[in-house]
PDB file of N, CA and C in Angstrom:
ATOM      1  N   UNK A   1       0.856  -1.169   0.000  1.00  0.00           N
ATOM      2  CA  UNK A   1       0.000   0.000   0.000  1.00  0.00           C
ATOM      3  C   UNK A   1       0.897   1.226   0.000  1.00  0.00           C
ATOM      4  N   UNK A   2       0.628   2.098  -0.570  1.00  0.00           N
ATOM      5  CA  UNK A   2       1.476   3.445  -1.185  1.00  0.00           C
ATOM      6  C   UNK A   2       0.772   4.171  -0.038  1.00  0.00           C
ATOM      7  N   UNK A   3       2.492   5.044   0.486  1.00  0.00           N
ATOM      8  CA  UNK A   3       2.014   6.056   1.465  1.00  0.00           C
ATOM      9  C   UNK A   3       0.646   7.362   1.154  1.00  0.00           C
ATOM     10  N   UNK A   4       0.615   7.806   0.009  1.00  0.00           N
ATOM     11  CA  UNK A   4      -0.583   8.614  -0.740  1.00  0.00           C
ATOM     12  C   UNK A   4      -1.904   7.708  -0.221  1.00  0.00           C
ATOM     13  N   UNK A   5      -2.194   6.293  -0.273  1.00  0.00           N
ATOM     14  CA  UNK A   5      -3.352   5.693  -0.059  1.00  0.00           C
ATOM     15  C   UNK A   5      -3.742   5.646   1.584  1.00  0.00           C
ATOM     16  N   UNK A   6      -2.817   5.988   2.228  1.00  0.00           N
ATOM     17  CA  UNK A   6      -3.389   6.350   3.334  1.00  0.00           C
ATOM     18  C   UNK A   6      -3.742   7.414   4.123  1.00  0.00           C
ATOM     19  N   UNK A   7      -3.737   8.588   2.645  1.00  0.00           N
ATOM     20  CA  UNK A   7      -5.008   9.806   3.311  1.00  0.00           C
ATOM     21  C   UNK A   7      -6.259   9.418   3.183  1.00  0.00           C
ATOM     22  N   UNK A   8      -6.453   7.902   2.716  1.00  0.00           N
ATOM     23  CA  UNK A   8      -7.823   7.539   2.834  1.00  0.00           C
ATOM     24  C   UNK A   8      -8.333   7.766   3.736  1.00  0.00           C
ATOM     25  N   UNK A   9      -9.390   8.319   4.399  1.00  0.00           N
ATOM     26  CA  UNK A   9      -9.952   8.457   5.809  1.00  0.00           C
ATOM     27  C   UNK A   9     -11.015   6.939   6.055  1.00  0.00           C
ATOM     28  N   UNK A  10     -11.776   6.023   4.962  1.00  0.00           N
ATOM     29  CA  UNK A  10     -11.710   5.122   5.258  1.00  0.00           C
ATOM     30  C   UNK A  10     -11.028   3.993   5.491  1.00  0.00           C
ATOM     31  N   UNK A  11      -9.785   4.077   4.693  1.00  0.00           N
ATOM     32  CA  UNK A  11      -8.563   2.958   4.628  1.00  0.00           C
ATOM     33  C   UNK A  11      -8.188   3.283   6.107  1.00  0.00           C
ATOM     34  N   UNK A  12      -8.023   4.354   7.115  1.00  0.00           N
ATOM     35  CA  UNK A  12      -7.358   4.182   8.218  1.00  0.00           C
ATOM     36  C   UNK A  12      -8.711   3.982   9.227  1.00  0.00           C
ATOM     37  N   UNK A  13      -9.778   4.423   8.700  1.00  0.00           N
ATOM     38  CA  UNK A  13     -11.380   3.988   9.919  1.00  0.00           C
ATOM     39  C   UNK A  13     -10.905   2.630  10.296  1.00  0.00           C
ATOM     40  N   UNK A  14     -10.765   1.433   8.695  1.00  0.00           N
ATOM     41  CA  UNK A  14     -11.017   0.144   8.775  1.00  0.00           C
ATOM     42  C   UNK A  14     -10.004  -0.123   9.538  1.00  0.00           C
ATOM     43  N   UNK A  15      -8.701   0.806   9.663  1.00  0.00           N
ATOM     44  CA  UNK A  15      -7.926   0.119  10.273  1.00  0.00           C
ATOM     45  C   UNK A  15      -7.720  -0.365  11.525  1.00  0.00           C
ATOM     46  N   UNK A  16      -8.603   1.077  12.198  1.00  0.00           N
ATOM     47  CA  UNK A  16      -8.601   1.641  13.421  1.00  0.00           C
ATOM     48  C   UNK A  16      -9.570  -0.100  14.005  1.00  0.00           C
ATOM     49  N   UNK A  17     -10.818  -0.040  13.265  1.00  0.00           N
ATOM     50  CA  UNK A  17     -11.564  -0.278  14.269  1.00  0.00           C
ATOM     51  C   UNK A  17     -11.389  -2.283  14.115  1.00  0.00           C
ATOM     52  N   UNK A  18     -10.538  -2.442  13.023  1.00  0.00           N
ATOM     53  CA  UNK A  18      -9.559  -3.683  13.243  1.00  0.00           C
ATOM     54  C   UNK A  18      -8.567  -4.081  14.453  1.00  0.00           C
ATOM     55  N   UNK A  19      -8.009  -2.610  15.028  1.00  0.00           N
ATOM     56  CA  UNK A  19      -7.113  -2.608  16.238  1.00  0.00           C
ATOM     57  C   UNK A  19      -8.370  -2.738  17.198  1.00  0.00           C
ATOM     58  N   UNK A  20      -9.134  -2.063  17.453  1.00  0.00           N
ATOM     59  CA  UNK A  20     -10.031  -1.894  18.114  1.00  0.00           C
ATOM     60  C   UNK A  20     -11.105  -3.575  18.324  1.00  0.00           C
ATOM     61  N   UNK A  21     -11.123  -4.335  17.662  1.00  0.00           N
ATOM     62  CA  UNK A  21     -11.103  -5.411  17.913  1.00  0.00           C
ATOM     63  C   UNK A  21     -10.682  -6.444  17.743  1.00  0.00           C
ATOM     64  N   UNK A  22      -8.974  -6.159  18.454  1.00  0.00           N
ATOM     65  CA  UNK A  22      -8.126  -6.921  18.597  1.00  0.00           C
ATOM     66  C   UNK A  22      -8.021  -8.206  17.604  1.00  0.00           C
ATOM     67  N   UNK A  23      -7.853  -7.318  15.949  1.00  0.00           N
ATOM     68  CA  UNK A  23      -7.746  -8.449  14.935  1.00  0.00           C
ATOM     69  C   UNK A  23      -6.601  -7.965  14.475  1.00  0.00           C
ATOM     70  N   UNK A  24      -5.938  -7.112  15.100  1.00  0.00           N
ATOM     71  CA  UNK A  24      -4.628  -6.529  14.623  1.00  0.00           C
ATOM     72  C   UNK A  24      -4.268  -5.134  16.005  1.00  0.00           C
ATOM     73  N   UNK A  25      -2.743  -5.053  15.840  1.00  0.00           N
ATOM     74  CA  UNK A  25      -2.697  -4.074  16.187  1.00  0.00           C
ATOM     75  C   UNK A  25      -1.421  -2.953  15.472  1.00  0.00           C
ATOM     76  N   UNK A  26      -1.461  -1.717  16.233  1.00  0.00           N
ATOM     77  CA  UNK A  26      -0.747  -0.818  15.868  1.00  0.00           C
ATOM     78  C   UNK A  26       0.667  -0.787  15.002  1.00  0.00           C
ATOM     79  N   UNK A  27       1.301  -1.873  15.940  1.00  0.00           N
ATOM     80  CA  UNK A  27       2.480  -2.354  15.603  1.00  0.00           C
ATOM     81  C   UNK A  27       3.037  -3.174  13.963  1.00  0.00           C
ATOM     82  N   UNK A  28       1.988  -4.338  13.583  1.00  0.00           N
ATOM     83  CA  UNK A  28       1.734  -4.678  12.688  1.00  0.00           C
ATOM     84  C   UNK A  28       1.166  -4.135  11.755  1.00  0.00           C
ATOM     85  N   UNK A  29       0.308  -3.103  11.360  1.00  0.00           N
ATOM     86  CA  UNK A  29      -0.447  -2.248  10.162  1.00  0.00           C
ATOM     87  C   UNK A  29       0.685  -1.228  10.242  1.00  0.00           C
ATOM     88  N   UNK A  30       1.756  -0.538  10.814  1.00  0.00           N
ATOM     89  CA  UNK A  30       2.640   0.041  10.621  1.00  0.00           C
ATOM     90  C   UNK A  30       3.636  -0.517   9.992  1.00  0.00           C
ATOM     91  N   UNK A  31       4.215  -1.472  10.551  1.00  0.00           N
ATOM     92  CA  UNK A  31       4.979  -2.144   9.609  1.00  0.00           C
ATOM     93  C   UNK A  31       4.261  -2.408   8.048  1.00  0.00           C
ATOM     94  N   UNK A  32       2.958  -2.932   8.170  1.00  0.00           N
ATOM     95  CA  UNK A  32       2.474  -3.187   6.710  1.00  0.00           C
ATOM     96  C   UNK A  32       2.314  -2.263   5.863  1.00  0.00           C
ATOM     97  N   UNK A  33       2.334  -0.855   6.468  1.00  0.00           N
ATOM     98  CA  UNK A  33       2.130   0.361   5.630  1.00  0.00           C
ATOM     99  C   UNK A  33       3.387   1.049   5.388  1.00  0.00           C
ATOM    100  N   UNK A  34       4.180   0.670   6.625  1.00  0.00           N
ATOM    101  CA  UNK A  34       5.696   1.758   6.444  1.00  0.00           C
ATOM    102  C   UNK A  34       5.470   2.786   6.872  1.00  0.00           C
ATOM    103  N   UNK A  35       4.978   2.870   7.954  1.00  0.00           N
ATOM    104  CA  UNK A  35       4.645   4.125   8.641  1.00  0.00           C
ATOM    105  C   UNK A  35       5.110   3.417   9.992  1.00  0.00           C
ATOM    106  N   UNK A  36       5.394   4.762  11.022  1.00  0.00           N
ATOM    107  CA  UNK A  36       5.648   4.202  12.696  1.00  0.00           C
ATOM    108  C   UNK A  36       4.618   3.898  13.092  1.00  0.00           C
ATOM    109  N   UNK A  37       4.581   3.052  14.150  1.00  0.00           N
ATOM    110  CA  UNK A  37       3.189   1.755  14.769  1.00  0.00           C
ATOM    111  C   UNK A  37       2.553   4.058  15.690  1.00  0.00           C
ATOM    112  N   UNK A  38       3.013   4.502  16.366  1.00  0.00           N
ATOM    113  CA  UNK A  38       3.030   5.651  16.824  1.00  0.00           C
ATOM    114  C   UNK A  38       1.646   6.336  15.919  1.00  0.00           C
ATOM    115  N   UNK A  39       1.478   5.898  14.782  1.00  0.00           N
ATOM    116  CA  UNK A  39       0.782   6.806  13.892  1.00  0.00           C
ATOM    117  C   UNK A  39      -0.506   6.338  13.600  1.00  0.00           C
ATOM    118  N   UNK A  40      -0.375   4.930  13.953  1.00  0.00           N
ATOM    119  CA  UNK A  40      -1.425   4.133  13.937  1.00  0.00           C
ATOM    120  C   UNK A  40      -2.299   3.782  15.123  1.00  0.00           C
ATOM    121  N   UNK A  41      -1.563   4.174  15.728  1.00  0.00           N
ATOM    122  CA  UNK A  41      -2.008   4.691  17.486  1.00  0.00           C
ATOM    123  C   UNK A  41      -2.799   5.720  17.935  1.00  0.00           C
ATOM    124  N   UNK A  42      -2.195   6.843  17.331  1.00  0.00           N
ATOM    125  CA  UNK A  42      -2.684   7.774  17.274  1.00  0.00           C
ATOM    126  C   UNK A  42      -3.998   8.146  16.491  1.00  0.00           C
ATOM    127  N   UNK A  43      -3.905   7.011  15.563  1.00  0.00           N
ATOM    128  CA  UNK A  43      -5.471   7.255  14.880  1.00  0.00           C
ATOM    129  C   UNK A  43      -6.396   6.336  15.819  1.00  0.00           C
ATOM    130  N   UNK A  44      -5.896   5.598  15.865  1.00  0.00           N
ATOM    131  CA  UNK A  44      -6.885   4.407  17.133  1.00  0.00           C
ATOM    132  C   UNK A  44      -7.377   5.840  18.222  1.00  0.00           C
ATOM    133  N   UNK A  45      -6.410   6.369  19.209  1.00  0.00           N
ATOM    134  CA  UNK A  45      -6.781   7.715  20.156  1.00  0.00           C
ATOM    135  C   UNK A  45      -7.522   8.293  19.602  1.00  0.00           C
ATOM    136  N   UNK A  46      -7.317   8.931  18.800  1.00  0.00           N
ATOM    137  CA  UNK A  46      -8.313  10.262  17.751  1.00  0.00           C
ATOM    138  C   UNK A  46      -9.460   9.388  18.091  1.00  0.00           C
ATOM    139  N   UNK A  47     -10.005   8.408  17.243  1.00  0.00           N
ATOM    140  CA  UNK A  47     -10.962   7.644  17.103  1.00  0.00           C
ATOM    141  C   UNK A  47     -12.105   7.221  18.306  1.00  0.00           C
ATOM    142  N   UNK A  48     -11.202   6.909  19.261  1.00  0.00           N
ATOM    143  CA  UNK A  48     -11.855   6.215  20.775  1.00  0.00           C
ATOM    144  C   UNK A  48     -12.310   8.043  21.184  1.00  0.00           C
ATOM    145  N   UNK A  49     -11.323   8.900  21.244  1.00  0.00           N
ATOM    146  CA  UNK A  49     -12.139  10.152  21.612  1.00  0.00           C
ATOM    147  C   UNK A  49     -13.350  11.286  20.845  1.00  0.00           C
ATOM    148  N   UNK A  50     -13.210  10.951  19.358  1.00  0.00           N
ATOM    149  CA  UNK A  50     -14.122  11.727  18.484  1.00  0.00           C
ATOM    150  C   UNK A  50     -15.383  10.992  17.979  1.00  0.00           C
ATOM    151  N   UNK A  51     -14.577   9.451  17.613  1.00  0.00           N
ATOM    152  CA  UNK A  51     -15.415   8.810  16.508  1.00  0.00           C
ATOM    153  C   UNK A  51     -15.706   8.976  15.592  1.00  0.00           C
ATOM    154  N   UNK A  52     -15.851   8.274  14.226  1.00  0.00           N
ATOM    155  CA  UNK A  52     -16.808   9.105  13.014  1.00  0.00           C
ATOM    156  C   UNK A  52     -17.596   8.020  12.538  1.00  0.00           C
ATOM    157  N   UNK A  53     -18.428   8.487  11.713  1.00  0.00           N
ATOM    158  CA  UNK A  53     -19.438   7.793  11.104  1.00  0.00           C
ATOM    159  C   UNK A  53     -19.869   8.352  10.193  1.00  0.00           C
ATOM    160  N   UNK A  54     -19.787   7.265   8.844  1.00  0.00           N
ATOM    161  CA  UNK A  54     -20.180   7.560   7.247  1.00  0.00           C
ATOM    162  C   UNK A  54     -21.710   8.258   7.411  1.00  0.00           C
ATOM    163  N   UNK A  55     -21.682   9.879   6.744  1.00  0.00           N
ATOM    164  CA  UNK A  55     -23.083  10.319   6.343  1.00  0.00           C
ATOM    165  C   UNK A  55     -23.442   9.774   4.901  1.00  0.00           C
ATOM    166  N   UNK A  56     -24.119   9.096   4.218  1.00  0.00           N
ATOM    167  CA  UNK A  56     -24.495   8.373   3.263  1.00  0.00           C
ATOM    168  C   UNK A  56     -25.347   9.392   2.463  1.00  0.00           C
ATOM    169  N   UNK A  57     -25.967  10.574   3.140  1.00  0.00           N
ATOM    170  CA  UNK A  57     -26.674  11.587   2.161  1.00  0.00           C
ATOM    171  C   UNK A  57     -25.479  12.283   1.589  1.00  0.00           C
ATOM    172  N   UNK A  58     -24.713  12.810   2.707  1.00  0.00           N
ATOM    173  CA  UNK A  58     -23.496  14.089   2.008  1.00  0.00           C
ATOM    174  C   UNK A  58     -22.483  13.141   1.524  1.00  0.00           C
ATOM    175  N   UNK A  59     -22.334  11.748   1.070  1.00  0.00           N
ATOM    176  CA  UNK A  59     -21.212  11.150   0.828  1.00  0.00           C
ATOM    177  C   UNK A  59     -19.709  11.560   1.303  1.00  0.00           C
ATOM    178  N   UNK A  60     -19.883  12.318   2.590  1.00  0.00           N
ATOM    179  CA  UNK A  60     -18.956  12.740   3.444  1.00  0.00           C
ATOM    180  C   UNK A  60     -18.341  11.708   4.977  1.00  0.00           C
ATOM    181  N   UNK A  61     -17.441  11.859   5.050  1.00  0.00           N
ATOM    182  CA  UNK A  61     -17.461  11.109   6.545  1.00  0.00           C
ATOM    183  C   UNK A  61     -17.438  12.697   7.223  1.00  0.00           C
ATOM    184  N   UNK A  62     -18.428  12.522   8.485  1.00  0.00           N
ATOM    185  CA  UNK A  62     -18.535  13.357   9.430  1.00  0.00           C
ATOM    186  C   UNK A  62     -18.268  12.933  10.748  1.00  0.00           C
ATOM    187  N   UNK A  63     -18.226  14.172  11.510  1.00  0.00           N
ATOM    188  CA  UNK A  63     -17.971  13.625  12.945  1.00  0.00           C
ATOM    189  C   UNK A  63     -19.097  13.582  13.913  1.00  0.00           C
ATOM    190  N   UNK A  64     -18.767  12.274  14.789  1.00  0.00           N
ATOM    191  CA  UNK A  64     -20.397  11.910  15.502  1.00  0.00           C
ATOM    192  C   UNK A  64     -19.875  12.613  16.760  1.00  0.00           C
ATOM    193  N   UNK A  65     -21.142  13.626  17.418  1.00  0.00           N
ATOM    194  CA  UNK A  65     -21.011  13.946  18.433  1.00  0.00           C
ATOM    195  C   UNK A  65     -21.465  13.444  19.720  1.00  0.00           C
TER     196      UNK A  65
END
């Protein structure tokens, strides 16, 4: 996977919520991407504190409050 493909904001959701139930973690999708496990962490954090969820009218991902 090419560093450009992971401004996907869904390519890193799926990733997140893969760590998130312990079918992977940080450490390993960093290595698989070539990025520091640190970054993949940090999206897991973001995530557990904001959350998001696909709006399907605005074909936007928004943030759930």
């Amino acid at each position: 996977m090419s560093k450009r493909s992971l401004n996907s904001l869904e390519v890193k959701v799926r990733i997140v919520k893969r760590c998130l139930r312990n079918e992977t973690n940080p450490s390993y999708e960093g290595k698989q991407l070539g990025i520091n496990r640190s970054t993949v962490a940090d999206w897991v954090r973001k995530y557990r504190a904001d959350g998001y969820e696909r709006n399907p009218e605005a074909g936007k991902d928004t943030q759930r409050n």
